[in-house]
N, C-alpha and C. Protein backbone atom coordinates (compact mmCIF):
# COMPACT_ATOMS: atom_id res chain seq x y z
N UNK A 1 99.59 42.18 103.75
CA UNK A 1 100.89 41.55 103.93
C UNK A 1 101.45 41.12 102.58
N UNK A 2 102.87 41.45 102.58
CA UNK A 2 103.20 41.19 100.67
C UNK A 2 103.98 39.73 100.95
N UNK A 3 103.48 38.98 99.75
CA UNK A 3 103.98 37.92 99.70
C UNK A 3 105.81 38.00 99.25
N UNK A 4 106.48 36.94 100.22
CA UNK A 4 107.57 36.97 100.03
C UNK A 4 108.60 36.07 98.90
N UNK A 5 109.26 36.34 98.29
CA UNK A 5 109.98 35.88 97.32
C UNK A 5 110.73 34.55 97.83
N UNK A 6 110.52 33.04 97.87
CA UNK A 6 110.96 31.34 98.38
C UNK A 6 112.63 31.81 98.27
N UNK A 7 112.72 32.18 96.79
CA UNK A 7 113.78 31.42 96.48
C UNK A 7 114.88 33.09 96.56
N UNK A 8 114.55 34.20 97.31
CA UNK A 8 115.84 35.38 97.25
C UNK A 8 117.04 34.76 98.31
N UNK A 9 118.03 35.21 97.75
CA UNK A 9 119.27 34.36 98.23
C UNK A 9 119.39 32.74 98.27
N UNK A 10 118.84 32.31 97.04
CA UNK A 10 118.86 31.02 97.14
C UNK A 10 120.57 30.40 96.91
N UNK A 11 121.17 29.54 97.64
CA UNK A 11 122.53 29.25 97.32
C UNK A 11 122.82 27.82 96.51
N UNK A 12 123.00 28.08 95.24
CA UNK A 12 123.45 27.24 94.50
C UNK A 12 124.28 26.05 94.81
N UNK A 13 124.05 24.72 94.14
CA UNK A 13 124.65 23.79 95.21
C UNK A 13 126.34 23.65 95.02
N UNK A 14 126.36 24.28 93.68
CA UNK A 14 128.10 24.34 93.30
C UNK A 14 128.87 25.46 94.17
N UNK A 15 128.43 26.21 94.82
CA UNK A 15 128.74 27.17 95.71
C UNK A 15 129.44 26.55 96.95
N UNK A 16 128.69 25.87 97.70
CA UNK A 16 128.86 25.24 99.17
C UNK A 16 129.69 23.83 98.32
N UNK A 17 129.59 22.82 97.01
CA UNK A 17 130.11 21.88 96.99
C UNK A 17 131.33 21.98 96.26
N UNK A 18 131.73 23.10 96.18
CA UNK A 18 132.97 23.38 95.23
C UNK A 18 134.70 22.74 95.41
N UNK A 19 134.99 21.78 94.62
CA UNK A 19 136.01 21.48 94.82
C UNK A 19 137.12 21.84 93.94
N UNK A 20 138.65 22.43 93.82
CA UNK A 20 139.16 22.61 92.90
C UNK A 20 140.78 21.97 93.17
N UNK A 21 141.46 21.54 92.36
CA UNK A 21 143.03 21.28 92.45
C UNK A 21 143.94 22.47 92.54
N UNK A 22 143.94 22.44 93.65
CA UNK A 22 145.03 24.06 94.17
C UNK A 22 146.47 23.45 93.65
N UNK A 23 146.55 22.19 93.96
CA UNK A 23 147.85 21.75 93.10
C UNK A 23 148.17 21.87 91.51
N UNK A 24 147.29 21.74 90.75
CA UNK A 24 147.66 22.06 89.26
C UNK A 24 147.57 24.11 89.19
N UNK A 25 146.71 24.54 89.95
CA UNK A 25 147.22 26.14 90.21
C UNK A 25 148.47 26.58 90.34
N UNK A 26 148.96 25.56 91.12
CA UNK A 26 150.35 26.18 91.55
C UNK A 26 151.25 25.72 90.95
N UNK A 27 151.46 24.63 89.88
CA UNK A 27 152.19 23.81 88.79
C UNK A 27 152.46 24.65 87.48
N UNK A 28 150.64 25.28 87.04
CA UNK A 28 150.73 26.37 86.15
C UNK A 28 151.30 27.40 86.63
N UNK A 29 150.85 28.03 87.92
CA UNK A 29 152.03 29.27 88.46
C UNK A 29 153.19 29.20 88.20
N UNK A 30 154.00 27.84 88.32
CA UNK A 30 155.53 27.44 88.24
C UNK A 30 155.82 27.93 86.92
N UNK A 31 155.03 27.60 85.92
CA UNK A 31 155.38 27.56 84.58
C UNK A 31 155.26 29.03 83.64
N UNK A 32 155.11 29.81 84.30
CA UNK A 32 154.19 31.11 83.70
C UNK A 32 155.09 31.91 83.75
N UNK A 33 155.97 32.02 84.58
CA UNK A 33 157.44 32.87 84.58
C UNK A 33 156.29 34.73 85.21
N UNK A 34 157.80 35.13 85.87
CA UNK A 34 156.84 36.16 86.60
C UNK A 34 155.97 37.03 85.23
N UNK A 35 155.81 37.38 84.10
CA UNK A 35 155.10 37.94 83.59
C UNK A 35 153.72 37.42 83.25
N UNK A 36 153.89 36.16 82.78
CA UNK A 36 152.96 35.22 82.83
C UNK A 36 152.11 35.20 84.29
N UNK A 37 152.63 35.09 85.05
CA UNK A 37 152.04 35.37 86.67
C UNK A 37 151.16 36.67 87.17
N UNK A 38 151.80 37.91 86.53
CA UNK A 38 151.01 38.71 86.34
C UNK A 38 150.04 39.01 85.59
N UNK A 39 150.42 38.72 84.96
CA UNK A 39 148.89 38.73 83.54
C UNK A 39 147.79 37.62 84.30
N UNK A 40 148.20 36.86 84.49
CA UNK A 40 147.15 36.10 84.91
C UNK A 40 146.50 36.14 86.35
N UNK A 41 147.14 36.72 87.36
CA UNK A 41 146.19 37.73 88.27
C UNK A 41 145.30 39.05 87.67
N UNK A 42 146.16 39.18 86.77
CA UNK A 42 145.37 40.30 86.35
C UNK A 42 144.15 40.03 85.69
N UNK A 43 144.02 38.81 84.80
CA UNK A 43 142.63 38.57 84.34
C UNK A 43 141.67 37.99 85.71
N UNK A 44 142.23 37.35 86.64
CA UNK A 44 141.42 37.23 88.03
C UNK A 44 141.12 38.11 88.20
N UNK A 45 141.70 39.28 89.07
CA UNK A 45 141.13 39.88 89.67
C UNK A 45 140.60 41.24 88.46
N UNK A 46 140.55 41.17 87.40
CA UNK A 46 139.71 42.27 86.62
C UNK A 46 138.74 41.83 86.63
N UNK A 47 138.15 40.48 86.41
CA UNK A 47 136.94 39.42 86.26
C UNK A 47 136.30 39.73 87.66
N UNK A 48 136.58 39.71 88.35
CA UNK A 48 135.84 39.29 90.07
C UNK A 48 135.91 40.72 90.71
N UNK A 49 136.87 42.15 90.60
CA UNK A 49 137.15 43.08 91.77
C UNK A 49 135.94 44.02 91.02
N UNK A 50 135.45 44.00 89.96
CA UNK A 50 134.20 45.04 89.51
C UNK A 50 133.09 44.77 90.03
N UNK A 51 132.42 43.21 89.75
CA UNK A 51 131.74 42.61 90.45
C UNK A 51 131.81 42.44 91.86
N UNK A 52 132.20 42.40 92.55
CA UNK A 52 132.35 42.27 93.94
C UNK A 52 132.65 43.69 94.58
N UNK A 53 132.86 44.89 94.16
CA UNK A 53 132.76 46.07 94.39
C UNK A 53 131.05 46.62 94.00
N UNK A 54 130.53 46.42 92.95
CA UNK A 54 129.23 46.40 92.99
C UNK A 54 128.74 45.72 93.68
N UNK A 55 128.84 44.42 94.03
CA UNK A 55 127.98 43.69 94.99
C UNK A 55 128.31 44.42 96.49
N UNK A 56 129.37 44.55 97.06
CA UNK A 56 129.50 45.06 98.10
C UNK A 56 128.71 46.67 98.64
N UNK A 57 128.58 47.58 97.62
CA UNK A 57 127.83 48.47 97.34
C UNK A 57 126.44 48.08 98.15
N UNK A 58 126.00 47.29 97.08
CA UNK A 58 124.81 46.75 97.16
C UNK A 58 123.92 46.37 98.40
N UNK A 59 125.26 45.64 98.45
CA UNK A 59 124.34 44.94 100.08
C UNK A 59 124.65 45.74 101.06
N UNK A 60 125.87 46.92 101.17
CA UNK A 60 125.74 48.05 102.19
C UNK A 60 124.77 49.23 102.45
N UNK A 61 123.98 48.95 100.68
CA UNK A 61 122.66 49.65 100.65
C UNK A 61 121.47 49.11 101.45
N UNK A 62 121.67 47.58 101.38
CA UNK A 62 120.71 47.25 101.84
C UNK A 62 120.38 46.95 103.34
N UNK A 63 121.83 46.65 103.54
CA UNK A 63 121.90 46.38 104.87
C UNK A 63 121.63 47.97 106.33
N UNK A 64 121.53 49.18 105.25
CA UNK A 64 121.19 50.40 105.95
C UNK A 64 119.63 50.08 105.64
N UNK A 65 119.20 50.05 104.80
CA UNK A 65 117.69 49.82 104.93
C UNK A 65 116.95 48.82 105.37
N UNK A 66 117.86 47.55 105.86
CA UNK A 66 117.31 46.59 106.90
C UNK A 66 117.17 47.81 108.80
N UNK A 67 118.20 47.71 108.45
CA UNK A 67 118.63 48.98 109.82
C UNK A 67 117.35 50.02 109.85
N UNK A 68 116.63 50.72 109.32
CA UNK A 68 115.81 51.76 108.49
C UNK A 68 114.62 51.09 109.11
N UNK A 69 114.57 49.88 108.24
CA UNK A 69 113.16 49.10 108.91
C UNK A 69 113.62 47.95 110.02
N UNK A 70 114.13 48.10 110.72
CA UNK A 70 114.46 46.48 111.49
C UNK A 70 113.33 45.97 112.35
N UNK A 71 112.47 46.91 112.81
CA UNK A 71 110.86 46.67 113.12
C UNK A 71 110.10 45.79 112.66
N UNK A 72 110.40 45.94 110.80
CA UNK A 72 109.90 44.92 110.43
C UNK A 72 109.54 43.62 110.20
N UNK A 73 109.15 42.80 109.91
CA UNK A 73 108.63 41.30 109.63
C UNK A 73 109.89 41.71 108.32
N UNK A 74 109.56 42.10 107.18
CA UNK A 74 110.41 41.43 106.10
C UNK A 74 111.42 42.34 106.17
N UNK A 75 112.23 43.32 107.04
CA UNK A 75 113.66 43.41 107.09
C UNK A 75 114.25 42.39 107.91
N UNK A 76 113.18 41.65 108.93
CA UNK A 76 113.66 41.03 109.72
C UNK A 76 114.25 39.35 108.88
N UNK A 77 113.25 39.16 108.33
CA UNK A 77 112.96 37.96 106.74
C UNK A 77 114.30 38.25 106.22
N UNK A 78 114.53 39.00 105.57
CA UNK A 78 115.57 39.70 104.68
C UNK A 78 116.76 39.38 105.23
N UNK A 79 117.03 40.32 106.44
CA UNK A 79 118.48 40.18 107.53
C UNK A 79 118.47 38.81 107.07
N UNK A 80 117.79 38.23 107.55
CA UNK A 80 117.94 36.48 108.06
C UNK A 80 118.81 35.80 106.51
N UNK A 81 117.98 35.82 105.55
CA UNK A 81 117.92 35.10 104.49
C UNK A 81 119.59 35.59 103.95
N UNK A 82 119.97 37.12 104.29
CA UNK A 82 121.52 37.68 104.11
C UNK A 82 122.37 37.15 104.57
N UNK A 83 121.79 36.82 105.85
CA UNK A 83 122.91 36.54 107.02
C UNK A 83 123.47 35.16 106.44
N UNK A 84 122.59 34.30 106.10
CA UNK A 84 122.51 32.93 105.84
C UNK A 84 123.49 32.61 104.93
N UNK A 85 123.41 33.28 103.95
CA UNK A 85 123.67 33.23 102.17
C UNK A 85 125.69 32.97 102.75
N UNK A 86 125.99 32.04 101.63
CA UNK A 86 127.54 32.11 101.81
C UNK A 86 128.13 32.85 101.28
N UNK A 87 128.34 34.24 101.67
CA UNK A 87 128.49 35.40 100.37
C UNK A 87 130.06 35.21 100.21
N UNK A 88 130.56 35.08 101.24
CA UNK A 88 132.52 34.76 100.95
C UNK A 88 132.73 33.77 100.48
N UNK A 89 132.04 32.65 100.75
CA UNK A 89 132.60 31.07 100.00
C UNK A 89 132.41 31.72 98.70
N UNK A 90 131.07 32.31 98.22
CA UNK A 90 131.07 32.70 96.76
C UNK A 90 132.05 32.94 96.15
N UNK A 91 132.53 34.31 96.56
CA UNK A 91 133.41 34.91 95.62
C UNK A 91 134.73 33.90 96.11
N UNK A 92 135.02 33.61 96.66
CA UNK A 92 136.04 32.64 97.11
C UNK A 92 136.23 31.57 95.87
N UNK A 93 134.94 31.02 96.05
CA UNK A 93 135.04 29.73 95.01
C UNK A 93 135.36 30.01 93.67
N UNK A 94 134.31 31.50 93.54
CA UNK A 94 134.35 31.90 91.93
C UNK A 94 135.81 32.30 91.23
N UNK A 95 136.64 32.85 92.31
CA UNK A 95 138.02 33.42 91.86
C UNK A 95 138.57 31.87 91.30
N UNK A 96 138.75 31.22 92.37
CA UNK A 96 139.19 29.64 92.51
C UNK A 96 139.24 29.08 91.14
N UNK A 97 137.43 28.99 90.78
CA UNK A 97 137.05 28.46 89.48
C UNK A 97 138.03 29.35 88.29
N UNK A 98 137.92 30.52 88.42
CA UNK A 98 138.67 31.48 87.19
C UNK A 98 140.25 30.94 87.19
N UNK A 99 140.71 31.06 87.93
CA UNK A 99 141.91 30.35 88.09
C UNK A 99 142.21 29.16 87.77
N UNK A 100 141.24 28.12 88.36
CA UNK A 100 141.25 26.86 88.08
C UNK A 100 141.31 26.63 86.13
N UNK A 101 140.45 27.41 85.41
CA UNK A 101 140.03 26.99 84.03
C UNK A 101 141.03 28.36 83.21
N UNK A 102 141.32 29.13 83.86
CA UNK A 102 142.88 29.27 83.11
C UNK A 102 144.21 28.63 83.38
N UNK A 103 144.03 28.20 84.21
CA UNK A 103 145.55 27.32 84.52
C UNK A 103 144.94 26.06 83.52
N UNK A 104 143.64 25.69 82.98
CA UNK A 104 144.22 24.83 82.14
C UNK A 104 143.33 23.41 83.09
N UNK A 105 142.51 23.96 83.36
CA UNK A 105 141.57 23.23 84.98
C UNK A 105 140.57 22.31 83.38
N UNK A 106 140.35 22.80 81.98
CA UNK A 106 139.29 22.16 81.41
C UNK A 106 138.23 22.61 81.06
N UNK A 107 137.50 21.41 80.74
CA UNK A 107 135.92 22.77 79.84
C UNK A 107 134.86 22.99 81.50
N UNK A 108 135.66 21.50 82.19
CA UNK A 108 134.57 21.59 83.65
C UNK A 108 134.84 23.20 84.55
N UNK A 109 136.21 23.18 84.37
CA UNK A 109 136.65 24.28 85.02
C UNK A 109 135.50 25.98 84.46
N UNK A 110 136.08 26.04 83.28
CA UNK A 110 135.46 26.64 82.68
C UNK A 110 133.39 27.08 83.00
N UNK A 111 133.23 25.77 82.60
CA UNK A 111 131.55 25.55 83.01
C UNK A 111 131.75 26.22 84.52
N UNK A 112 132.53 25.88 85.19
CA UNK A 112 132.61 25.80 86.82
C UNK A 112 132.61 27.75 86.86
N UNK A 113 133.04 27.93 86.36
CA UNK A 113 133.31 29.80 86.61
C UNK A 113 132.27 30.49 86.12
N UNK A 114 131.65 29.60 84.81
CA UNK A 114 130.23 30.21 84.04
C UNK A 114 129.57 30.13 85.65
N UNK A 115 129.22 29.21 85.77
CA UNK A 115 128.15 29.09 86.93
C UNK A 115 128.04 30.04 87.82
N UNK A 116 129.69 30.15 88.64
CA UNK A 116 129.86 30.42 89.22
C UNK A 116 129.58 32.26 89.42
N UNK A 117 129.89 32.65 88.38
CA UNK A 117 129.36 33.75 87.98
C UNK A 117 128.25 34.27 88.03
N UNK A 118 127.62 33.42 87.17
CA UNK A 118 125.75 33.41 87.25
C UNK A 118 125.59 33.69 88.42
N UNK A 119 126.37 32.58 89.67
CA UNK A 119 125.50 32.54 91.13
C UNK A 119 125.95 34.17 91.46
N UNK A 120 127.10 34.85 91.01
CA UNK A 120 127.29 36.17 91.82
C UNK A 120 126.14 37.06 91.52
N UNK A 121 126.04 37.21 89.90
CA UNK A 121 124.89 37.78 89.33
C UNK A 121 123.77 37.63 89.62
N UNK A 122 122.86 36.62 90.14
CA UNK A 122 121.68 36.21 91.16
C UNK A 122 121.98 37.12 92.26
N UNK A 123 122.92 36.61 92.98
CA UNK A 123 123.13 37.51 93.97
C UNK A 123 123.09 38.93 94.06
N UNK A 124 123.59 39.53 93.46
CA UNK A 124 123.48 40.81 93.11
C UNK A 124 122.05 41.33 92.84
N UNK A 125 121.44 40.56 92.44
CA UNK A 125 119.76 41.06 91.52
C UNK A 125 119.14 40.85 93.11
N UNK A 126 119.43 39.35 93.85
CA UNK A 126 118.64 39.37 95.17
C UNK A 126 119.01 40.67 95.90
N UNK A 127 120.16 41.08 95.72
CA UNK A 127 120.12 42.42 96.77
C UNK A 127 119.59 43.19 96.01
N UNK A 128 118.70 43.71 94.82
CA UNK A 128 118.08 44.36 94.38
C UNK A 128 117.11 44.50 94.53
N UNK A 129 116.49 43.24 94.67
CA UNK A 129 114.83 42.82 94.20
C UNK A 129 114.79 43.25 96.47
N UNK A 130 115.38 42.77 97.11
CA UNK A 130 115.15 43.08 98.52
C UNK A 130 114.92 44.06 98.61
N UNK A 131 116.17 44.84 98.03
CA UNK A 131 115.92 46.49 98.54
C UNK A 131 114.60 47.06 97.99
N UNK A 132 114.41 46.38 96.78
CA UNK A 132 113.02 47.42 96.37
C UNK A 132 111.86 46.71 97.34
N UNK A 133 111.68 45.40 98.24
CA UNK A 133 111.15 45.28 98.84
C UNK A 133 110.75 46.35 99.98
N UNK A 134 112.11 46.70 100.45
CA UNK A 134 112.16 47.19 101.77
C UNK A 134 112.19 48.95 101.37
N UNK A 135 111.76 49.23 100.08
CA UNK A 135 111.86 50.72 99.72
C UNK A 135 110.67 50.99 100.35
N UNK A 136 110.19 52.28 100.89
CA UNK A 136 109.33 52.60 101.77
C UNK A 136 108.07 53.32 100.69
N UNK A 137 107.97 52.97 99.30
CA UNK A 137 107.08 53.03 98.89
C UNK A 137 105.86 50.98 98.79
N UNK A 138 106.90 50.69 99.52
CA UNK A 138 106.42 49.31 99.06
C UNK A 138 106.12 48.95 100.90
N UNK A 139 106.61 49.50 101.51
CA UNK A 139 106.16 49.26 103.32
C UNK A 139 105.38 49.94 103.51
């Protein structure tokens, strides 16, 4: 029986406790004039739509090889620990944070998107490190 990994999909506590001022978002929006407005979706979503297209990848890989093994004890482990994980608050929060610390959110803001990042990047490696769990040289 292979020992299982405590901490895959572990959810960071800035994830679930994330708070941001949607009001100074939309103050800087006011001020940005439509070009300004665009540019600055555009650094959002260039930051977050690569990442979150790889992650989505990812876990559609994995989620066929839960399917593959669902018999199992650790696809069954796995499903669970996926199912759990707040994968939308994530990227939710993380855009939020990017936004938040270019509108001018601060160095917290800033710190807030580092993190926030990190947590996608964990994430991403947990759907890695699973799948090579559930690769059928390892079952």
């Amino acid at each position: 029986d292979m020992e299982l990994p405590a901490n895959l999909f572990q959810v960071p506590e800035l994830v679930t406790n994330y708070t941001f001022d949607e009001k100074l978002i939309w103050e800087a929006y006011g001020s940005m004039g439509p070009a300004g407005v665009e540019e600055f979706i555009f650094s959002v979503e260039g930051e977050t739509e690569q990442l979150t297209r790889t992650l989505n990848a990812k876990q559609q890989a994995l989620e066929h090889l839960i399917q593959a093994h669902s018999n199992t004890d650790i696809a069954k482990f796995v499903q669970h620990r996926l199912q759990s994980f707040p994968r939308d608050t994530l990227l939710y929060n993380w855009r939020k944070s990017i936004e938040l610390s270019l509108c001018g959110g601060g160095a917290s803001a800033e710190q807030d998107s580092k993190s926030m990042r990190s947590a996608v990047l964990n994430y991403i490696q947990d759907l890695d490190e699973a799948s090579k769990m559930l690769s059928p040289s390892k079952l």
